[in-house]
Protein backbone atom coordinates (compact mmCIF):
# COMPACT_ATOMS: atom_id res chain seq x y z
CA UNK A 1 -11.37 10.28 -5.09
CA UNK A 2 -13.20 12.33 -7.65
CA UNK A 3 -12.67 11.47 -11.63
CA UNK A 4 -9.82 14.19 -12.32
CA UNK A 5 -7.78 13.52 -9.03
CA UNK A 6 -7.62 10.17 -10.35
CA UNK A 7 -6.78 11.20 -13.69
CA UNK A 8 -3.84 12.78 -12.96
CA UNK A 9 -2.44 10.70 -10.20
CA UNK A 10 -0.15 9.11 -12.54
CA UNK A 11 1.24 12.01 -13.86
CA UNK A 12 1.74 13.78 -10.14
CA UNK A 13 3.12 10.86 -8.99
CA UNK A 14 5.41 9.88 -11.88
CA UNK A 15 8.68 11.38 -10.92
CA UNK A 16 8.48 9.97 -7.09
CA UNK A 17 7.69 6.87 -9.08
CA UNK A 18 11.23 6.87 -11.21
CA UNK A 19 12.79 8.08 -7.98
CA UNK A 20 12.46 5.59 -5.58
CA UNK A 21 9.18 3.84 -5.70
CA UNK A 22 9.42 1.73 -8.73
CA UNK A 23 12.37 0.08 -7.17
CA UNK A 24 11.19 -0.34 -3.46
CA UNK A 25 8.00 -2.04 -4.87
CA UNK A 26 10.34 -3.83 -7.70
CA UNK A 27 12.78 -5.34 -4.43
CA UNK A 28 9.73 -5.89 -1.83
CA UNK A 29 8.14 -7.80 -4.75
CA UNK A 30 10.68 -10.30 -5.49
CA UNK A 31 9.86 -13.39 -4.17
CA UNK A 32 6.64 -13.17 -3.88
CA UNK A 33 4.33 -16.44 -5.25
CA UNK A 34 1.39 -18.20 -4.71
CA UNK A 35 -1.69 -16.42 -4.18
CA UNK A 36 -0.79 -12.48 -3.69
CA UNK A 37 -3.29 -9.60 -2.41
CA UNK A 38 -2.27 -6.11 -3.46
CA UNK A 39 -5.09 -3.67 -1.67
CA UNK A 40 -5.59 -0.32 -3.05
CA UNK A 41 -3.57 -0.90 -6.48
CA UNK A 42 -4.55 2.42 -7.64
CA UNK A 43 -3.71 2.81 -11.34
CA UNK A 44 -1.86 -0.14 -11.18
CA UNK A 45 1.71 1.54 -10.20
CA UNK A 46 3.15 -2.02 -8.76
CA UNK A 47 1.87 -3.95 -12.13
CA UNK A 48 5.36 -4.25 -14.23
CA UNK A 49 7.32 -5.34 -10.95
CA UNK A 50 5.76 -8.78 -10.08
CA UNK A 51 7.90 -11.55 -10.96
CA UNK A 52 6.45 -13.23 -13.39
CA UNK A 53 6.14 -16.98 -12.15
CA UNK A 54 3.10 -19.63 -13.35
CA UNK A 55 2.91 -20.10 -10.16
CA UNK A 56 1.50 -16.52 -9.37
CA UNK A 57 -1.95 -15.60 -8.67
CA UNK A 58 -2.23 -12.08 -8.41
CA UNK A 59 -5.53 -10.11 -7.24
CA UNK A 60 -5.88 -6.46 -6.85
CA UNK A 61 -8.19 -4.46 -4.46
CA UNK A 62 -9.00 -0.94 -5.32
CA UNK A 63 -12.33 0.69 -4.19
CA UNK A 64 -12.42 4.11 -5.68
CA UNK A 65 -14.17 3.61 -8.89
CA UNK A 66 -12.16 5.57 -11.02
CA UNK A 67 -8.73 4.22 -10.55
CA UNK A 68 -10.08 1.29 -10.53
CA UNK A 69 -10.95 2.31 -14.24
CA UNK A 70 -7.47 3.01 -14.48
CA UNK A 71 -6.34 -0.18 -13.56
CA UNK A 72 -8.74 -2.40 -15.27
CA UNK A 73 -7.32 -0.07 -18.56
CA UNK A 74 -3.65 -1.11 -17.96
CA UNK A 75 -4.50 -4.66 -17.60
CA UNK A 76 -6.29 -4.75 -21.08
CA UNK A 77 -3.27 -3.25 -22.83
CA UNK A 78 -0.72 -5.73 -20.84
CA UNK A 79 -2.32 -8.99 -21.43
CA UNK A 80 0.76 -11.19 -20.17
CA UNK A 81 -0.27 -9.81 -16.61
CA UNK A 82 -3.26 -12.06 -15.10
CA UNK A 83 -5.13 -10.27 -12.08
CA UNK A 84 -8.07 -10.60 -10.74
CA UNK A 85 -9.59 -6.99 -9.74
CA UNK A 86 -11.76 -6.43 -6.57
CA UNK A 87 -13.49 -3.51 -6.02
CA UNK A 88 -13.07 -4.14 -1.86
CA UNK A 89 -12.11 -1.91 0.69
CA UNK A 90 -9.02 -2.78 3.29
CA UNK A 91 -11.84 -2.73 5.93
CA UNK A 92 -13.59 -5.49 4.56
CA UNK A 93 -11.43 -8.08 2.51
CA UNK A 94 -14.08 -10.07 -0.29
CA UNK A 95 -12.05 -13.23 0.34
CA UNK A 96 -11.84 -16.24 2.68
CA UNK A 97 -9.55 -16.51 5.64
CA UNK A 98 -6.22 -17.94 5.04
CA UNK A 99 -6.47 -17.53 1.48
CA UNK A 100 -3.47 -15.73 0.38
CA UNK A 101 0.23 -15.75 0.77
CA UNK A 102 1.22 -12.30 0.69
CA UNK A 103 -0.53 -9.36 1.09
CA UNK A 104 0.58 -5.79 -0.09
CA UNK A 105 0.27 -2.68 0.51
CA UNK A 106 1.58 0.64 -1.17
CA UNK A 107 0.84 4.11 0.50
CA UNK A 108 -2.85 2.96 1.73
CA UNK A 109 -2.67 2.43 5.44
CA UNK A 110 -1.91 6.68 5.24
CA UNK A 111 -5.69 7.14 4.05
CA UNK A 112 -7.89 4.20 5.41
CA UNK A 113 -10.81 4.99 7.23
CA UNK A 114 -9.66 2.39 9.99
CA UNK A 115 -6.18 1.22 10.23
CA UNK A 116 -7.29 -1.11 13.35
CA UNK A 117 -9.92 -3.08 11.12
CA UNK A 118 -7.89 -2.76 8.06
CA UNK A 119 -4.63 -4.71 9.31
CA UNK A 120 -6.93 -7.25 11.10
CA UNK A 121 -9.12 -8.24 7.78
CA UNK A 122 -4.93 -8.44 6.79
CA UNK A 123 -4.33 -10.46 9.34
CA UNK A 124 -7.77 -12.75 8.57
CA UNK A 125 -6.85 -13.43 5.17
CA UNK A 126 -3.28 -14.03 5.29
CA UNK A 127 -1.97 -17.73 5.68
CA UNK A 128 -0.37 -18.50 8.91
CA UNK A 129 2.88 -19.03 7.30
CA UNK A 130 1.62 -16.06 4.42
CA UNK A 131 3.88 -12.61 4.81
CA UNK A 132 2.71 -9.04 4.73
CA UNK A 133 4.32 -6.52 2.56
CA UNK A 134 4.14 -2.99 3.40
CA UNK A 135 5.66 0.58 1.88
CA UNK A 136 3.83 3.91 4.03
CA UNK A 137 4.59 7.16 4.30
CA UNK A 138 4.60 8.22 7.95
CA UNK A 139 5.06 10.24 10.85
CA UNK A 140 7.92 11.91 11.14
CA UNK A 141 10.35 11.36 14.23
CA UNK A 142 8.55 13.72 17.06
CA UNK A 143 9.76 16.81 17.86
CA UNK A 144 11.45 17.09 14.47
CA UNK A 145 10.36 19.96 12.41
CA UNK A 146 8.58 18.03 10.13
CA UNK A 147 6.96 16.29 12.76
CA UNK A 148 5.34 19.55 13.86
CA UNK A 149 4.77 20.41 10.33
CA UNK A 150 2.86 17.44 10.07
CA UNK A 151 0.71 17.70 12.86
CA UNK A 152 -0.39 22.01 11.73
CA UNK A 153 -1.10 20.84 8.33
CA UNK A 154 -3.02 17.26 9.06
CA UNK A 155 -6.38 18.51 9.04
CA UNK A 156 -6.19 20.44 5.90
CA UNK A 157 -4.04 17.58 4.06
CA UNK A 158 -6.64 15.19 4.96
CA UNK A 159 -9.34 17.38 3.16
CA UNK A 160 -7.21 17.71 -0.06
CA UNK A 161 -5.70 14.56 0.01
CA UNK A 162 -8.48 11.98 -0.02
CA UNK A 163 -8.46 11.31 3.84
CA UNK A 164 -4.44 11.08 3.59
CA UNK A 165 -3.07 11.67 7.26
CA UNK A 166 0.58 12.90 7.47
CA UNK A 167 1.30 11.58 11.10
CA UNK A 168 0.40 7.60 11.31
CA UNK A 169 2.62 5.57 13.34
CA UNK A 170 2.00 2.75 10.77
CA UNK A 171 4.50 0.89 11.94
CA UNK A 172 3.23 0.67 15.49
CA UNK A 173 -0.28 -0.24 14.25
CA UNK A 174 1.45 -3.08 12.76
CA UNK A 175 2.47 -4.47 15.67
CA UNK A 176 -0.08 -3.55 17.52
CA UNK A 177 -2.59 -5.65 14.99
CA UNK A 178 -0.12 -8.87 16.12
CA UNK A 179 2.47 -8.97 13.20
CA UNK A 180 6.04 -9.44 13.89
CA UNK A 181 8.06 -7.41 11.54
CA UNK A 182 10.89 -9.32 10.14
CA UNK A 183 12.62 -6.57 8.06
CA UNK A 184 12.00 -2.54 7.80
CA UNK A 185 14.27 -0.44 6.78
CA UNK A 186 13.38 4.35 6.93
CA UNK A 187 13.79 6.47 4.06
CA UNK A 188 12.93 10.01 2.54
CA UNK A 189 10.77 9.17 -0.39
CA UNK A 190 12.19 11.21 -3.01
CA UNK A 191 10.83 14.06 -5.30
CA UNK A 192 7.97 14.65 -2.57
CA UNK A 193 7.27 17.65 -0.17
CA UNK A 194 8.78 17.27 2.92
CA UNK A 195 5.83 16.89 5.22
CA UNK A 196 5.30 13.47 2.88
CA UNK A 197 8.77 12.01 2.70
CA UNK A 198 9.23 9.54 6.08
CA UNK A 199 8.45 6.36 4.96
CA UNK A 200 8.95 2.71 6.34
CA UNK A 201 8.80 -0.51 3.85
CA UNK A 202 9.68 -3.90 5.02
CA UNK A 203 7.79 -6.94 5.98
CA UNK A 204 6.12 -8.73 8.81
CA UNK A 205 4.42 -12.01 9.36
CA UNK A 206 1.61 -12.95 12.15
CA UNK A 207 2.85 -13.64 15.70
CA UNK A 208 2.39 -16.88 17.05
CA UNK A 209 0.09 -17.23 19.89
C-alpha cells in the first residue's frame, strides 16, 4: 500500500467503522485472553476494543510499512495498551507453533497473496485448544446481482484496492484449511458499496484428527 492510501484509510473507512465494525470487532473480542495474534492490524482499527485483562498479551502483525507507522503512532499516544508489533506477513507467521490462543483477523484474508498458506501458518501457530477469530468481506451468494457484479469488476478492484478480491469464499477456505467453525453469523457491512458489503464474522477452532 503506497504512503497516501495508507494515510487516508482511516478517514475512508471511518463511517463503516461507526456503522458496524467497531462493534463486530468490540463483540468478537470479548473474551479473548492469554496470548492473542491480530494479523494485518492496519492502523490499529481493533485497538480500543480488547478487553483489558493482565492477563492479555496482545501482538499485532502488519506488513505494509506505512500502516504499520500508523499503528506504532496510536500505540505511543495510548500507553495503557501493551502490544507487541510484527512486521510479518499472514504467509509466514514470526512465531512458534502453538504459541497463541486466539488469532484474529479483520478484512485480510480478502487481499492475501495466498489464503491456502495463510490459514495454515493460522493453523501452525494456534494452540490446539486456541480459537480463530475472523470478520471478511466476501463473495456474494452466486447468481445474485452482486455476485456478478463482483466477478466484472474483480480484476480492476484488485488493481486499486491493494490485491483486494471481491469474490473469496473465505468461509470455505476455512474449512477447507481444517477449522471447524463454531459460530458465523452474514451481514451487509454498512456505509460500503455494494459489491463490498457480504461479510461473514464468527469463529472456528482446529478439527481434531
Amino acid at each position: 500500500m503506497s504512503f497516501f492510501s495508507a494515510l487516508f484509510y482511516d478517514r475512508v473507512m471511518q463511517y463503516t467503522e461507526e456503522a458496524c465494525l467497531i462493534e463486530w470487532r468490540r463483540v468478537l473480542l470479548e473474551n479473548v485472553d492469554g496470548n492473542v495474534l491480530e494479523i494485518g492490524a492496519g492502523t490499529g482499527a481493533s485497538l480500543g476494543v480488547y478487553p483489558s485483562k493482565p492477563s492479555l498479551t496482545l501482538y499485532l502483525a502488519e506488513p505494509d510499512q506505512h500502516m504499520r507507522m500508523q499503528l506504532q503512532q496510536k500505540l505511543q499516544s495510548q500507553p495503557e495498551i501493551k502490544a507487541t508489533v510484527l512486521s510479518c506477513s499472514t504467509e509466514s507467521i514470526e512465531a512458534v507453533d502453538d504459541f497463541f490462543d486466539y488469532v484474529f483477523v479483520s478484512l485480510v484474508c480478502c487481499s492475501v497473496k495466498d489464503v491456502t498458506a495463510s490459514l495454515q501458518e493460522i493453523k501452525r501457530v494456534l494452540k490446539p485448544t486456541g480459537r480463530f477469530i475472523f470478520l471478511e468481506h466476501v463473495a456474494a451468494e452466486p447468481g445474485s446481482q452482486c455476485y456478478r457484479w463482483q466477478q466484472r469488476l474483480n480484476f480492476i478492484w484488485r488493481k486499486v484496492a491493494d490485491n483486494c478480491h471481491l469474490n473469496r469464499t473465505t468461509e470455505q477456505s476455512i474449512i477447507d484449511a481444517g477449522f471447524v467453525i463454531e459460530e458465523i453469523q452474514y451481514e451487509k457491512m454498512r456505509k460500503m458499496i455494494a459489491v463490498v458489503q457480504p461479510t461473514i464474522r464468527g469463529i472456528a477452532r482446529i478439527a481434531c484428527e
